[in-house]
PDB file of N, CA and C in Angstrom:
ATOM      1  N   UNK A   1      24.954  -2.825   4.346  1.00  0.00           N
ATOM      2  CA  UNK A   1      25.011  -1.388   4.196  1.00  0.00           C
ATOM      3  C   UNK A   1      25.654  -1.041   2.846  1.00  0.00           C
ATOM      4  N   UNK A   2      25.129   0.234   2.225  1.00  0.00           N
ATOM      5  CA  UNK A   2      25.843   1.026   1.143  1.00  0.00           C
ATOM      6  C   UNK A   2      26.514   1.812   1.534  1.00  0.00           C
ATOM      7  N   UNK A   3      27.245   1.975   0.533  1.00  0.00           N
ATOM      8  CA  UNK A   3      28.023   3.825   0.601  1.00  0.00           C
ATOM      9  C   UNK A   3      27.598   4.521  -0.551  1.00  0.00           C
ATOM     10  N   UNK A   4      27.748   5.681  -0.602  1.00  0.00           N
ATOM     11  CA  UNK A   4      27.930   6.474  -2.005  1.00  0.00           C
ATOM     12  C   UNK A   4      29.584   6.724  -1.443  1.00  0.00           C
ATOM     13  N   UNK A   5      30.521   7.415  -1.944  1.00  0.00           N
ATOM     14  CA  UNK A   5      31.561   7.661  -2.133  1.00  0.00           C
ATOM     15  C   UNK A   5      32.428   8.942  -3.048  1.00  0.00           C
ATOM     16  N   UNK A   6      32.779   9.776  -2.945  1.00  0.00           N
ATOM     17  CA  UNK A   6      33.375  10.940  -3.473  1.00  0.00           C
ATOM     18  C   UNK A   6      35.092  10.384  -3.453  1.00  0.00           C
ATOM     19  N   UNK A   7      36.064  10.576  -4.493  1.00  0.00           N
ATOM     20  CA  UNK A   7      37.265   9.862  -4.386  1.00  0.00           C
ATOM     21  C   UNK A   7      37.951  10.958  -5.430  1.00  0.00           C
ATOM     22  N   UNK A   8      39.087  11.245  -4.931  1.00  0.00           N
ATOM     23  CA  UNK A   8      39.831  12.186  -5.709  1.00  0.00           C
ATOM     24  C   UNK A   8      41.225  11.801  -6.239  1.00  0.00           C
ATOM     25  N   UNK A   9      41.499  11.935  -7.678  1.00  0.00           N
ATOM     26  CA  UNK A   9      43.105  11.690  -7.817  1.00  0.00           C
ATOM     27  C   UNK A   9      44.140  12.624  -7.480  1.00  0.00           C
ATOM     28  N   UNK A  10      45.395  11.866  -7.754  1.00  0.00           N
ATOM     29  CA  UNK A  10      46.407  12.703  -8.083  1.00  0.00           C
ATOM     30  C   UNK A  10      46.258  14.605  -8.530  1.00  0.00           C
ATOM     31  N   UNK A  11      45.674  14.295  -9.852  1.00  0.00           N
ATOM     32  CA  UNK A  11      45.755  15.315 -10.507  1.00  0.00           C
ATOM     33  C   UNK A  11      44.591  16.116 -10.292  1.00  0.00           C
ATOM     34  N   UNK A  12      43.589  15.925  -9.249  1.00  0.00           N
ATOM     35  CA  UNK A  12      42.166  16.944  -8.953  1.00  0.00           C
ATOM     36  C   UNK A  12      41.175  16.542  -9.423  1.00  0.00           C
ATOM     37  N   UNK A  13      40.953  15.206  -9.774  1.00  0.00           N
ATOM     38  CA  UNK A  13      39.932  14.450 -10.750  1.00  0.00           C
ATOM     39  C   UNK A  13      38.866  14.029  -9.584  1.00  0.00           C
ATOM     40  N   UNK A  14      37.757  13.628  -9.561  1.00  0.00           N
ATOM     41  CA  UNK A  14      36.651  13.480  -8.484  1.00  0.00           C
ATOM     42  C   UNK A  14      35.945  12.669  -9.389  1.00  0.00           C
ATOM     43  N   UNK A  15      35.496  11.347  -8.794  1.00  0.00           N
ATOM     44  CA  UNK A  15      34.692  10.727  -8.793  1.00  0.00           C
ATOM     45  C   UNK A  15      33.700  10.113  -7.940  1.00  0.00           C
ATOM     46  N   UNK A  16      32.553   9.761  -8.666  1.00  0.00           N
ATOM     47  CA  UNK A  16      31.337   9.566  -7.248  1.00  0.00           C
ATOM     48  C   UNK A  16      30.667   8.167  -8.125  1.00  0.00           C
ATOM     49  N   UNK A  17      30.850   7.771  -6.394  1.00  0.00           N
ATOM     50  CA  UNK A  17      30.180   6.202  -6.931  1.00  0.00           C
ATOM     51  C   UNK A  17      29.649   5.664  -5.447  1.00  0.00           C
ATOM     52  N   UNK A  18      29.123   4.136  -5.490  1.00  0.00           N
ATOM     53  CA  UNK A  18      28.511   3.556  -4.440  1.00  0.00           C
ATOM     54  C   UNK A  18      29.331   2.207  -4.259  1.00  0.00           C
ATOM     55  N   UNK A  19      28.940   1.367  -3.212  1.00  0.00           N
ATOM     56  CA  UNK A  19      29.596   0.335  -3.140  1.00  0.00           C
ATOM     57  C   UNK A  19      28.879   0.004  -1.613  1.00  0.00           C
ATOM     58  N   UNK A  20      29.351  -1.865  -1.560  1.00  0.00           N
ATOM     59  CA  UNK A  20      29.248  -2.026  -0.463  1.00  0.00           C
ATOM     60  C   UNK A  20      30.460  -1.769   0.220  1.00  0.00           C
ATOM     61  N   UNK A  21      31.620  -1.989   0.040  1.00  0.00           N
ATOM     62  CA  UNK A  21      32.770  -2.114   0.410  1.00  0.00           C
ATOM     63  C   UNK A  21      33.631  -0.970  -0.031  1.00  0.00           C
ATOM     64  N   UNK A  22      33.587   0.111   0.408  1.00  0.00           N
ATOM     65  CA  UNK A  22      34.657   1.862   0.066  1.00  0.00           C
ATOM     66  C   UNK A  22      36.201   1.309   0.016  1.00  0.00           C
ATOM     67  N   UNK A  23      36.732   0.183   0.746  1.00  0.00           N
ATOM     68  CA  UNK A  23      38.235  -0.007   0.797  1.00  0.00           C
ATOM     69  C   UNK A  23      38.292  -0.275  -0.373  1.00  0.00           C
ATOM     70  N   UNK A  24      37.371  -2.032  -0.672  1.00  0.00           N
ATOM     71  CA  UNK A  24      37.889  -2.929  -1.963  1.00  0.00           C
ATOM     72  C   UNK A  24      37.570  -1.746  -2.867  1.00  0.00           C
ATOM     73  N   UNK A  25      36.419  -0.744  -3.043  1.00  0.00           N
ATOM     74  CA  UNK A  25      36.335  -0.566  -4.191  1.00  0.00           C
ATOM     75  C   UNK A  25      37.447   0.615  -4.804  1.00  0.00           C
ATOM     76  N   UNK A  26      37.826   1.557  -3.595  1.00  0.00           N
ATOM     77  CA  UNK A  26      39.154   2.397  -3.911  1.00  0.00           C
ATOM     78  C   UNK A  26      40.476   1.217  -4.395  1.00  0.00           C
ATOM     79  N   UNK A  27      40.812   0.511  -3.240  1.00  0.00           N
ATOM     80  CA  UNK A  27      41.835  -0.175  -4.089  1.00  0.00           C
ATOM     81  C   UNK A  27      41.484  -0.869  -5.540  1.00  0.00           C
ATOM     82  N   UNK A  28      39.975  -0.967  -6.004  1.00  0.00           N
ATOM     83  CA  UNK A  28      40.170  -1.623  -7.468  1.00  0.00           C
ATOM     84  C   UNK A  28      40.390  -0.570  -8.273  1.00  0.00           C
ATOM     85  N   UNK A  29      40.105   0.884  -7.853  1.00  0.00           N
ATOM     86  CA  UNK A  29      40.192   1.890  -8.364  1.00  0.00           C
ATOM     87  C   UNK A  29      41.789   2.038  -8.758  1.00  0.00           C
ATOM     88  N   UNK A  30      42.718   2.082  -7.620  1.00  0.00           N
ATOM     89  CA  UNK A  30      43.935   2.194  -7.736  1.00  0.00           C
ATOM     90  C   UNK A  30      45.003   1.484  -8.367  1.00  0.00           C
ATOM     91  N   UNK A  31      44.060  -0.156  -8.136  1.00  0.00           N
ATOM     92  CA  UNK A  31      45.264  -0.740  -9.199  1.00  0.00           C
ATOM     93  C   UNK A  31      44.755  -0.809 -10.485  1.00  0.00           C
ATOM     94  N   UNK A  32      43.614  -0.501 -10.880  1.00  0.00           N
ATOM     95  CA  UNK A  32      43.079  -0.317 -12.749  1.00  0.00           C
ATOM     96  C   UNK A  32      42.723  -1.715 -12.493  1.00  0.00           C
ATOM     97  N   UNK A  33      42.124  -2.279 -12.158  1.00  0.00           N
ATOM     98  CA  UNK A  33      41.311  -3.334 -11.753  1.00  0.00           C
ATOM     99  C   UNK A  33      40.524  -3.673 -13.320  1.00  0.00           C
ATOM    100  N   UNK A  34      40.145  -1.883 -13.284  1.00  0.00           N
ATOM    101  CA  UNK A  34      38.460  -2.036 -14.063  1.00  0.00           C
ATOM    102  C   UNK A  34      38.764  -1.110 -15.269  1.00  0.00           C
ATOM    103  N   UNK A  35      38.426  -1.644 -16.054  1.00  0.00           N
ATOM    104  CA  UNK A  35      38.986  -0.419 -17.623  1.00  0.00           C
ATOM    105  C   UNK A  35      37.684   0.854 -17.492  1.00  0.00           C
ATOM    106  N   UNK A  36      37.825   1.406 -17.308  1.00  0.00           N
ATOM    107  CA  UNK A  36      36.889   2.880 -17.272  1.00  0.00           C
ATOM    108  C   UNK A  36      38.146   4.041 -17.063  1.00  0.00           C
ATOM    109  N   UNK A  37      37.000   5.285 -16.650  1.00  0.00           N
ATOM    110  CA  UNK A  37      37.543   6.677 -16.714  1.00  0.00           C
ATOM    111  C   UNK A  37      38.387   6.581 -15.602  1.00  0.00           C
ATOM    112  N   UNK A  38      38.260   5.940 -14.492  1.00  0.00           N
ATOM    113  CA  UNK A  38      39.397   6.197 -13.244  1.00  0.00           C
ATOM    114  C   UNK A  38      40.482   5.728 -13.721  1.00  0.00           C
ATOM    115  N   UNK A  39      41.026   5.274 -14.665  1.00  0.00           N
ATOM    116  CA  UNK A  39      42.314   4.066 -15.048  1.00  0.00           C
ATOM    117  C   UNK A  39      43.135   5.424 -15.408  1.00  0.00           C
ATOM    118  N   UNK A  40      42.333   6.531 -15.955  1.00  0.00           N
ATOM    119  CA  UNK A  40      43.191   6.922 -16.659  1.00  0.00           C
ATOM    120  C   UNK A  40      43.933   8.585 -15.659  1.00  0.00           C
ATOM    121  N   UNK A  41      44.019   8.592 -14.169  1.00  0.00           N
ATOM    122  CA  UNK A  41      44.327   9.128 -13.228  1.00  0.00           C
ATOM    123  C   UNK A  41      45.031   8.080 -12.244  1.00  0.00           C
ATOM    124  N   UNK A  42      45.510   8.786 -11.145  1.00  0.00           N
ATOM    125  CA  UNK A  42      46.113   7.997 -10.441  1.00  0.00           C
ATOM    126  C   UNK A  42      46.053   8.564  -8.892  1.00  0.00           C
ATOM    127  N   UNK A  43      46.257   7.680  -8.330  1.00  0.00           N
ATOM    128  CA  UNK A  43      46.715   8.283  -6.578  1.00  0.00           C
ATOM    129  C   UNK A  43      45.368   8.846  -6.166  1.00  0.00           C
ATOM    130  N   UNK A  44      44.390   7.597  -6.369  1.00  0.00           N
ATOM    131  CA  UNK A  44      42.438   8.152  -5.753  1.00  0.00           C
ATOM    132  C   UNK A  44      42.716   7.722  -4.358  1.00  0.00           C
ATOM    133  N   UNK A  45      41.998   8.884  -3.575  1.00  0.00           N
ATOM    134  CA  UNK A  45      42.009   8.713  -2.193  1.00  0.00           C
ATOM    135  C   UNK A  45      40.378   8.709  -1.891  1.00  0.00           C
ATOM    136  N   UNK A  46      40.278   8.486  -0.570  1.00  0.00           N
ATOM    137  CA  UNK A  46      38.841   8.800  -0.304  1.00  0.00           C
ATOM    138  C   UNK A  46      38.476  10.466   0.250  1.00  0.00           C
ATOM    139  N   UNK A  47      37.628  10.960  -0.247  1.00  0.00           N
ATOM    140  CA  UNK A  47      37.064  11.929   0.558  1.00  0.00           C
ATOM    141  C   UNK A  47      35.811  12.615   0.926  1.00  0.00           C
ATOM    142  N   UNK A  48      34.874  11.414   0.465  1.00  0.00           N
ATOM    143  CA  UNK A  48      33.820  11.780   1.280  1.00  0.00           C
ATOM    144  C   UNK A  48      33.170  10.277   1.180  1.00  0.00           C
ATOM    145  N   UNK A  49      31.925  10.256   2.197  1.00  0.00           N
ATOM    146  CA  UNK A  49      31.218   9.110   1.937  1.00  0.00           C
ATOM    147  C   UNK A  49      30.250   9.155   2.814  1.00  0.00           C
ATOM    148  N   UNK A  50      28.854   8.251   2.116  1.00  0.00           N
ATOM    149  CA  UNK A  50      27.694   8.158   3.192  1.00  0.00           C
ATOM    150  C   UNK A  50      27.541   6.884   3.462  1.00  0.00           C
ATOM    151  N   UNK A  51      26.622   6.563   4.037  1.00  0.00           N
ATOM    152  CA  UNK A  51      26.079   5.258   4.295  1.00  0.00           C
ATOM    153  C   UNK A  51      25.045   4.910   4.242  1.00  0.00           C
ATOM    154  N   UNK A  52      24.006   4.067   3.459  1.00  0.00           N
ATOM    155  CA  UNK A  52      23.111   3.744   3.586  1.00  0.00           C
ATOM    156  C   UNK A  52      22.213   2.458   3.886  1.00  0.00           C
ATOM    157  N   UNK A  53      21.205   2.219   4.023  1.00  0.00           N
ATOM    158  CA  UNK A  53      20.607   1.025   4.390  1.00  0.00           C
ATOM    159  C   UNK A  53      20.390  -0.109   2.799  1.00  0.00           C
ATOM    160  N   UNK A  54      19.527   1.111   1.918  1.00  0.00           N
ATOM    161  CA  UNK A  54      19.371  -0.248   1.070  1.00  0.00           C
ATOM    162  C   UNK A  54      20.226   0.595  -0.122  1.00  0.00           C
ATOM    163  N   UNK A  55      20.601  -0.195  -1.465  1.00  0.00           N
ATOM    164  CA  UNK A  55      21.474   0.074  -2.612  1.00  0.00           C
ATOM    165  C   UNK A  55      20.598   1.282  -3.335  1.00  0.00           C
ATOM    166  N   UNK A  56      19.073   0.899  -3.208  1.00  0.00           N
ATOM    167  CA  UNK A  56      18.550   1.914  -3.736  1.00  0.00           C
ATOM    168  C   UNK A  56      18.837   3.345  -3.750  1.00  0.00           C
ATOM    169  N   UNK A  57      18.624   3.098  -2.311  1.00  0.00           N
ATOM    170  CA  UNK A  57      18.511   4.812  -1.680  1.00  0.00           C
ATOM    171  C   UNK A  57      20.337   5.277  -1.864  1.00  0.00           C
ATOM    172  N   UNK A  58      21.499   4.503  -1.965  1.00  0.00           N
ATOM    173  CA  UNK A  58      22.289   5.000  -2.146  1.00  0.00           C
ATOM    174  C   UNK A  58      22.987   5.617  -4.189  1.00  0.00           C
ATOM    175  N   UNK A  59      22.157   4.937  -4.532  1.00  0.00           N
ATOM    176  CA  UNK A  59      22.108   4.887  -6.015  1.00  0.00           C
ATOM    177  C   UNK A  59      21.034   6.926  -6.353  1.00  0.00           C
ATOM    178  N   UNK A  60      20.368   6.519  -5.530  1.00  0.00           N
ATOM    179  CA  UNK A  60      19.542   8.094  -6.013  1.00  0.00           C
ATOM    180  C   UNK A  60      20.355   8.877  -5.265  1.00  0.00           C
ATOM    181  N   UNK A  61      20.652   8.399  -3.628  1.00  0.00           N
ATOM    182  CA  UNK A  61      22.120   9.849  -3.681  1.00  0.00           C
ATOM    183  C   UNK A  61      23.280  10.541  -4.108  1.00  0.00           C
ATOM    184  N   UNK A  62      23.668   9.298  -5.213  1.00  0.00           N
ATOM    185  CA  UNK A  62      25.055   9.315  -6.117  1.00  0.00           C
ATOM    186  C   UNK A  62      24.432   9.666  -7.294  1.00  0.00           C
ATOM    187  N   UNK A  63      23.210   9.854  -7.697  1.00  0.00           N
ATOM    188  CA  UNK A  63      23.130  10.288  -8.891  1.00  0.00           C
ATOM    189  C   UNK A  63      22.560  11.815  -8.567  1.00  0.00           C
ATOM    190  N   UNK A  64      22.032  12.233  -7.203  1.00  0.00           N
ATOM    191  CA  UNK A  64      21.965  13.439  -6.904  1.00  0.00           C
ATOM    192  C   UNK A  64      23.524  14.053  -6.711  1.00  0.00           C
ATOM    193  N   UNK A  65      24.660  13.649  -5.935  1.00  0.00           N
ATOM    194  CA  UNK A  65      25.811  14.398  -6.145  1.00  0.00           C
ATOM    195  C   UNK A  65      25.857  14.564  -7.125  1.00  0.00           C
ATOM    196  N   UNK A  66      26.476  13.911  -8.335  1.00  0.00           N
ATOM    197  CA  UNK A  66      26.439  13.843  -9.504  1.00  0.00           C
ATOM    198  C   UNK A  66      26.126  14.915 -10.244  1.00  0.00           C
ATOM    199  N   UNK A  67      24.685  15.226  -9.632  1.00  0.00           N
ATOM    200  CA  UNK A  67      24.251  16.233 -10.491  1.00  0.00           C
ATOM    201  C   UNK A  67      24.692  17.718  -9.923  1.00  0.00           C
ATOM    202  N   UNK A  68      25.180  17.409  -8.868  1.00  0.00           N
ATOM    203  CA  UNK A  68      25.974  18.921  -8.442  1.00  0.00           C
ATOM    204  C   UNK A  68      27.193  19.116  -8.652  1.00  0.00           C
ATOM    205  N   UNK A  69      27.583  18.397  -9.257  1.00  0.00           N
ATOM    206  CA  UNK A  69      29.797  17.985  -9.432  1.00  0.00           C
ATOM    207  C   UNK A  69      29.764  19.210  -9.818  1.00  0.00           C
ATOM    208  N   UNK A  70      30.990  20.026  -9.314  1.00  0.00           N
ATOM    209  CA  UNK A  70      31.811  20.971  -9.500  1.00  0.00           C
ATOM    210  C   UNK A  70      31.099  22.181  -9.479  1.00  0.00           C
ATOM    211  N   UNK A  71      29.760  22.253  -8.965  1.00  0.00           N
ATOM    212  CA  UNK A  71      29.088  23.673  -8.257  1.00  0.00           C
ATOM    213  C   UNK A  71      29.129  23.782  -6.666  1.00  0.00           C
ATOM    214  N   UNK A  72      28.756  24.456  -6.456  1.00  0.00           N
ATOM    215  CA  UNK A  72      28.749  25.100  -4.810  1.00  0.00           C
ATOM    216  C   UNK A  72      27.869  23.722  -3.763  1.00  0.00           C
ATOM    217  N   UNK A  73      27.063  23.016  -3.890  1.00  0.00           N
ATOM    218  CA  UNK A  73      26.916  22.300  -3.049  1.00  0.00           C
ATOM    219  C   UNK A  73      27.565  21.413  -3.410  1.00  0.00           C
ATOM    220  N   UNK A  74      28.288  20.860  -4.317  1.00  0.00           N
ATOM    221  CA  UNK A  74      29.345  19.910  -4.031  1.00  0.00           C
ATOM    222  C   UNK A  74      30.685  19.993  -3.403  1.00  0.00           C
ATOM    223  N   UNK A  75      31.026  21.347  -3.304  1.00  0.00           N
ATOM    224  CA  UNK A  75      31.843  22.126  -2.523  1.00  0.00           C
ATOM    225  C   UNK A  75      31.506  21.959  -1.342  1.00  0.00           C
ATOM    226  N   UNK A  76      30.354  21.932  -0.877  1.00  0.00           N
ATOM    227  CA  UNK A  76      30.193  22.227   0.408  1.00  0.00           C
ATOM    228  C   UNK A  76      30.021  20.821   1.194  1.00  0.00           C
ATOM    229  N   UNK A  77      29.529  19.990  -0.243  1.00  0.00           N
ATOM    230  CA  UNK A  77      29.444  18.641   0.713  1.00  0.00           C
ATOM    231  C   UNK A  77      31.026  18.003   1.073  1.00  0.00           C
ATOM    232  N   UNK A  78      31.776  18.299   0.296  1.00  0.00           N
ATOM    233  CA  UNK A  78      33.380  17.933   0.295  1.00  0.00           C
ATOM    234  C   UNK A  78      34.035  18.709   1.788  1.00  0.00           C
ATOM    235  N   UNK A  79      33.980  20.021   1.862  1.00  0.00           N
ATOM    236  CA  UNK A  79      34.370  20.745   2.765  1.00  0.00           C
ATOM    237  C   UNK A  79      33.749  19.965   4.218  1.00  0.00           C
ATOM    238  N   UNK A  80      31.805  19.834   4.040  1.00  0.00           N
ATOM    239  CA  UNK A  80      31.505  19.162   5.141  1.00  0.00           C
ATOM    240  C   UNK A  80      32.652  17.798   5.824  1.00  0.00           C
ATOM    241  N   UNK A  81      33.076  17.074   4.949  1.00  0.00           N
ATOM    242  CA  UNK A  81      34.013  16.040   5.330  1.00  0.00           C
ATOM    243  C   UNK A  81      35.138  16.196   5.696  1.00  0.00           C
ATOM    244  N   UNK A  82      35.454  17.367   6.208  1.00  0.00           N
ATOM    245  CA  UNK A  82      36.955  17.569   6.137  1.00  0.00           C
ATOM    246  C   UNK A  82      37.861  17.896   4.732  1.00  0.00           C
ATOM    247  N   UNK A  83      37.786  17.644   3.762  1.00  0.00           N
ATOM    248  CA  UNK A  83      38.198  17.451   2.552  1.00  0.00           C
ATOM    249  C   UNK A  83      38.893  18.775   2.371  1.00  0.00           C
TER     250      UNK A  83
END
């Protein structure tokens, strides 16, 4: 199985990504594992996530959030989760 994944820092920062594994990949997030844009925030939690069957289909849903970051259906998909 995939995930896509929605993950928020400390400071209100949101990122969206996929993975097989949502734990390992938040904790590589948290300890700076990986030199990218998350290194440079802190305290990512999880708050949203799907699941999918193959990597594909989770790769075109993370690049569809993506394309809604910080308008009204990304709002709404966040809110859907509890968030």
């Amino acid at each position: 199985m995939y995930f896509v994944y929605i993950i928020q820092s400390l400071e209100g920062r949101y990122y969206i990504g996929s993975s097989e594994n949502t734990e390992r990949r938040l904790s590589q997030h948290n300890s700076k594992q990986f030199k990218g844009w998350t290194n440079r925030f802190s305290g990512w939690r999880l708050v949203y996530q799907e699941m999918f069957e193959s990597r594909t289909d989770a790769i075109i849903r993370e690049r569809e959030i993506k394309s809604w970051k910080g308008g009204r259906k990304f709002k709404s998909l966040l809110s859907s989760f509890g968030s």
